[in-house]
N, C-alpha and C. Protein backbone atom coordinates (compact mmCIF):
# COMPACT_ATOMS: atom_id res chain seq x y z
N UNK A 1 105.64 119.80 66.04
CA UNK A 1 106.48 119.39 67.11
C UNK A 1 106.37 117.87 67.24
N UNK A 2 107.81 117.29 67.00
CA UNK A 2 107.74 115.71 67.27
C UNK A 2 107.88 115.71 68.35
N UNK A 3 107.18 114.41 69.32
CA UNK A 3 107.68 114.27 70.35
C UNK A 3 108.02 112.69 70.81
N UNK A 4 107.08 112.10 69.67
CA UNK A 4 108.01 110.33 69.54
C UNK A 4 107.48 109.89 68.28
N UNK A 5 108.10 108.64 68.48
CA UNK A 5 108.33 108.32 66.83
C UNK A 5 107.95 106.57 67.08
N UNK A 6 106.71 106.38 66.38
CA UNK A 6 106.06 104.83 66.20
C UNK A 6 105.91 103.85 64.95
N UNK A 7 106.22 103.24 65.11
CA UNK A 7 106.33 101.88 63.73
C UNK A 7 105.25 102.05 63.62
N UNK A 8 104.68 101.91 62.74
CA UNK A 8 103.25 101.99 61.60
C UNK A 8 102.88 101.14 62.64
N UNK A 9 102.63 100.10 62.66
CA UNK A 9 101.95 98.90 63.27
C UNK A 9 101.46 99.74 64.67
N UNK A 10 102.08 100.67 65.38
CA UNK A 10 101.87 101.07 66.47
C UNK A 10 100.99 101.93 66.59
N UNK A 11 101.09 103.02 65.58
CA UNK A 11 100.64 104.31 65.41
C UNK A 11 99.59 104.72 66.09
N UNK A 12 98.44 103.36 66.02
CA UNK A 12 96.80 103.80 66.21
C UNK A 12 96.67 103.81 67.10
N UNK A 13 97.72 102.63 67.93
CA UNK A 13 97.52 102.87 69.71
C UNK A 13 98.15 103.74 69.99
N UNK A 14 99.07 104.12 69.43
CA UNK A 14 99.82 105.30 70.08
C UNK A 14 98.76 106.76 70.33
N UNK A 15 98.39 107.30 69.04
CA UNK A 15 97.22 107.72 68.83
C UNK A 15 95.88 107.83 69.55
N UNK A 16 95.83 106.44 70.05
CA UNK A 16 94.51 106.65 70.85
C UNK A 16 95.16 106.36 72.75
N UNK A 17 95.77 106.48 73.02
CA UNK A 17 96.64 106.57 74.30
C UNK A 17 97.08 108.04 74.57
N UNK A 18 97.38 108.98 73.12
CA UNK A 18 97.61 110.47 73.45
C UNK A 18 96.07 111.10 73.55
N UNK A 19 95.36 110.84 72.53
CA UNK A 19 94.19 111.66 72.43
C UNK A 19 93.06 111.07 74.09
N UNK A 20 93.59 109.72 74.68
CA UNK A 20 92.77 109.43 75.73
C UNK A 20 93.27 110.74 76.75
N UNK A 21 94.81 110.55 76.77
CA UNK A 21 95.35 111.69 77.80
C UNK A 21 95.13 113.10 77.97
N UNK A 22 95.01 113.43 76.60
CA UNK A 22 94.27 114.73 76.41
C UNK A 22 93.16 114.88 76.54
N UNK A 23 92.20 114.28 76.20
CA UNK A 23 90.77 114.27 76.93
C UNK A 23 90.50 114.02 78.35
N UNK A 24 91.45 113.89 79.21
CA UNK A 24 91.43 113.62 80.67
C UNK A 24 91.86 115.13 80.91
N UNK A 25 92.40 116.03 80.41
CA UNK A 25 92.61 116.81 81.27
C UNK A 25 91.56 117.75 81.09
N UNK A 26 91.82 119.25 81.89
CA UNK A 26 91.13 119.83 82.34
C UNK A 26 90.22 120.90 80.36
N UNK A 27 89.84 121.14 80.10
CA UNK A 27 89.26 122.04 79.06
C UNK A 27 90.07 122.74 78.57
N UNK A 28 90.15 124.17 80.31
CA UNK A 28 90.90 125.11 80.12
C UNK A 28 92.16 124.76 80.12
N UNK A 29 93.21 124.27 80.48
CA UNK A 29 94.63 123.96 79.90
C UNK A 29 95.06 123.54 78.82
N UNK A 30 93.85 122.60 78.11
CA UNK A 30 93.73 122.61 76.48
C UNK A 30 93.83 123.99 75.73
N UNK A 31 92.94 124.47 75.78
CA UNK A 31 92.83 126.14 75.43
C UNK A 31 94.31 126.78 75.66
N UNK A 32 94.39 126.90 76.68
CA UNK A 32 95.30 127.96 77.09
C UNK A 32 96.64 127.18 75.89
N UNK A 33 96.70 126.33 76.37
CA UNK A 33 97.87 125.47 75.70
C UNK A 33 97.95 125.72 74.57
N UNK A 34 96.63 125.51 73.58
CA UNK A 34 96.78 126.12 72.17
C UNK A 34 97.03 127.33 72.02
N UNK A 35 96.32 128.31 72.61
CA UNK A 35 96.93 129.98 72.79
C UNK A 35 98.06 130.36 72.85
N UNK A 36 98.97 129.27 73.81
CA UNK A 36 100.48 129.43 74.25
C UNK A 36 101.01 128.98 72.49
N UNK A 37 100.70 128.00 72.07
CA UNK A 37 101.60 127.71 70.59
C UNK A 37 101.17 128.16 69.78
N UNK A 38 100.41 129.04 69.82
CA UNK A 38 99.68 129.71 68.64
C UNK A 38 100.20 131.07 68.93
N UNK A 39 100.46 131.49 69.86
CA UNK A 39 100.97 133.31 69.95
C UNK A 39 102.83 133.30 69.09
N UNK A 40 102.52 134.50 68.74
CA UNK A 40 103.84 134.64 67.53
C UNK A 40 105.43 134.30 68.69
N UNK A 41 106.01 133.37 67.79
CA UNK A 41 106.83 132.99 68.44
C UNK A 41 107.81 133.86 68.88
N UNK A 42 108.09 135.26 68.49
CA UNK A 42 109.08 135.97 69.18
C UNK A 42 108.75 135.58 70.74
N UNK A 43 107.55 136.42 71.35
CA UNK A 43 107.24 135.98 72.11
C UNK A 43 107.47 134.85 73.32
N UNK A 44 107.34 133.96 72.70
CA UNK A 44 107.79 132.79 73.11
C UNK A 44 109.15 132.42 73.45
N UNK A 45 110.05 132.93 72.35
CA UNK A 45 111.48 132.92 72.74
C UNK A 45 111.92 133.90 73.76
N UNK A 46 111.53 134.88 73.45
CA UNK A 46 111.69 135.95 74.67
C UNK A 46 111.76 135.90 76.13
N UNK A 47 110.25 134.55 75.96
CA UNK A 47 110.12 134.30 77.25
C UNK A 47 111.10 133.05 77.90
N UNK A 48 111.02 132.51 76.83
CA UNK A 48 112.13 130.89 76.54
C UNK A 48 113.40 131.93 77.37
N UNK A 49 114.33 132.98 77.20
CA UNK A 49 115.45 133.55 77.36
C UNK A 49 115.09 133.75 78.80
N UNK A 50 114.08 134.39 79.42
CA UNK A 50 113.58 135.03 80.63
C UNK A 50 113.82 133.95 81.84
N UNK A 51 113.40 132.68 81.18
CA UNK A 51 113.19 131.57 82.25
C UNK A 51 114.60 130.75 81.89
N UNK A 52 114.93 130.96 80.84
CA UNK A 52 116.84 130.12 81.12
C UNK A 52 117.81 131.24 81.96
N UNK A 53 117.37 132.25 81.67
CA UNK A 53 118.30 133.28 82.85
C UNK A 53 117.64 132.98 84.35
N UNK A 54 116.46 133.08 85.03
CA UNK A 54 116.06 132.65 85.67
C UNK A 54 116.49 131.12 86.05
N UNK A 55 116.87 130.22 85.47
CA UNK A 55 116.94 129.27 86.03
C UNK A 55 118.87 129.12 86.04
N UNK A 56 119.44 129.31 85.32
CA UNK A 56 120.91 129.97 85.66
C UNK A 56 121.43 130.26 86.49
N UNK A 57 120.46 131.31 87.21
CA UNK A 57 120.46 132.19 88.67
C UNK A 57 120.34 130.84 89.61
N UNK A 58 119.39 130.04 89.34
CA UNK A 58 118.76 129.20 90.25
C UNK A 58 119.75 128.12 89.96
N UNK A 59 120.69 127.75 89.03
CA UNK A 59 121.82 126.93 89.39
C UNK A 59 123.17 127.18 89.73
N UNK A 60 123.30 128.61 89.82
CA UNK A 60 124.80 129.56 91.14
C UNK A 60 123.89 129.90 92.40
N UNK A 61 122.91 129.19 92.84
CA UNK A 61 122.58 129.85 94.12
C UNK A 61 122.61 127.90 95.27
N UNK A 62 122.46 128.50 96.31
CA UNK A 62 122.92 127.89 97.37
C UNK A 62 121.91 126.63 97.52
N UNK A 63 120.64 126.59 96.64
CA UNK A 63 119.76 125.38 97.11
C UNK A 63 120.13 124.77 96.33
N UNK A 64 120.71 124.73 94.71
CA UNK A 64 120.87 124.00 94.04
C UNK A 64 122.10 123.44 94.45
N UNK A 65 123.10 123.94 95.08
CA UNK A 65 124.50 123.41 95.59
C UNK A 65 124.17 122.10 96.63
N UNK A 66 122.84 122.53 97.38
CA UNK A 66 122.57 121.80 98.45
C UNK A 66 121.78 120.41 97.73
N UNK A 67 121.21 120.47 97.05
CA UNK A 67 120.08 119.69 96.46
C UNK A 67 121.06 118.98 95.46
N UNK A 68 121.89 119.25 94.84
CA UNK A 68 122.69 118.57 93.97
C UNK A 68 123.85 117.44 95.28
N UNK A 69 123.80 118.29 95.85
CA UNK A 69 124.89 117.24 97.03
C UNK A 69 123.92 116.16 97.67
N UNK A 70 123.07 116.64 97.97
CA UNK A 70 121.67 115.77 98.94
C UNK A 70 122.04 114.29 97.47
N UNK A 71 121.73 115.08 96.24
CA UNK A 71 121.49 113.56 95.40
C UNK A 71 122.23 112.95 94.93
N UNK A 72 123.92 113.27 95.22
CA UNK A 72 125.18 113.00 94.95
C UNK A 72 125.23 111.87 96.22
N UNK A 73 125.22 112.55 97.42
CA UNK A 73 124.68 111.29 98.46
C UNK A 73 123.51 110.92 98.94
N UNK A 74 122.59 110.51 98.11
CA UNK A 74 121.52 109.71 98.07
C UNK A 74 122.13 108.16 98.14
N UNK A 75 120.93 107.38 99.29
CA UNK A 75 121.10 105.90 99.03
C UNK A 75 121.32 104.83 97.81
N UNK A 76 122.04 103.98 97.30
CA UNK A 76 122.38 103.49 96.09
C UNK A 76 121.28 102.47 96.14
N UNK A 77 120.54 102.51 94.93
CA UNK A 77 119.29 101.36 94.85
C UNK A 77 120.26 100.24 94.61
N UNK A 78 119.52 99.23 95.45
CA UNK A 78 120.32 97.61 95.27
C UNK A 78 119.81 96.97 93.89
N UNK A 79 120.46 96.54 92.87
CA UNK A 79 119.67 95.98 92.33
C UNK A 79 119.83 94.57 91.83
């Protein structure tokens, strides 16, 4: 899984800026995290389908109508 892309020259800091971040967190969410990308991906998609229907639902229902208008008229940053 890519998730960015660094000029050689960059790499090592890049490198040691992810592996600092990952060592800050907790053990167990490391773990679990590898468990989660390591279980057979049907799985995964299955669940991938479960939570885009779920969230579908959650964009025809009435908070997202409300919450999308709230940030439609939100204050305009001056800049």
């Amino acid at each position: 899984m890519v998730t960015t892309v660094h000029a050689q020259s960059d790499l090592a800091q890049a490198v040691d800026a992810t592996v600092t971040a990952l060592a800050s967190k907790p053990l167990w969410s490391l773990v679990e995290t590898k468990r989660l990308l390591r279980s057979p991906s049907d799985e995964v998609v299955a669940r991938m389908a479960l939570e885009s229907e779920a969230f579908a639902r959650g964009l025809r229902g009435p908070a997202f109508a409300q919450a999308a208008e709230a940030f439609r008229n939100r204050p305009k940053a001056v800049v």
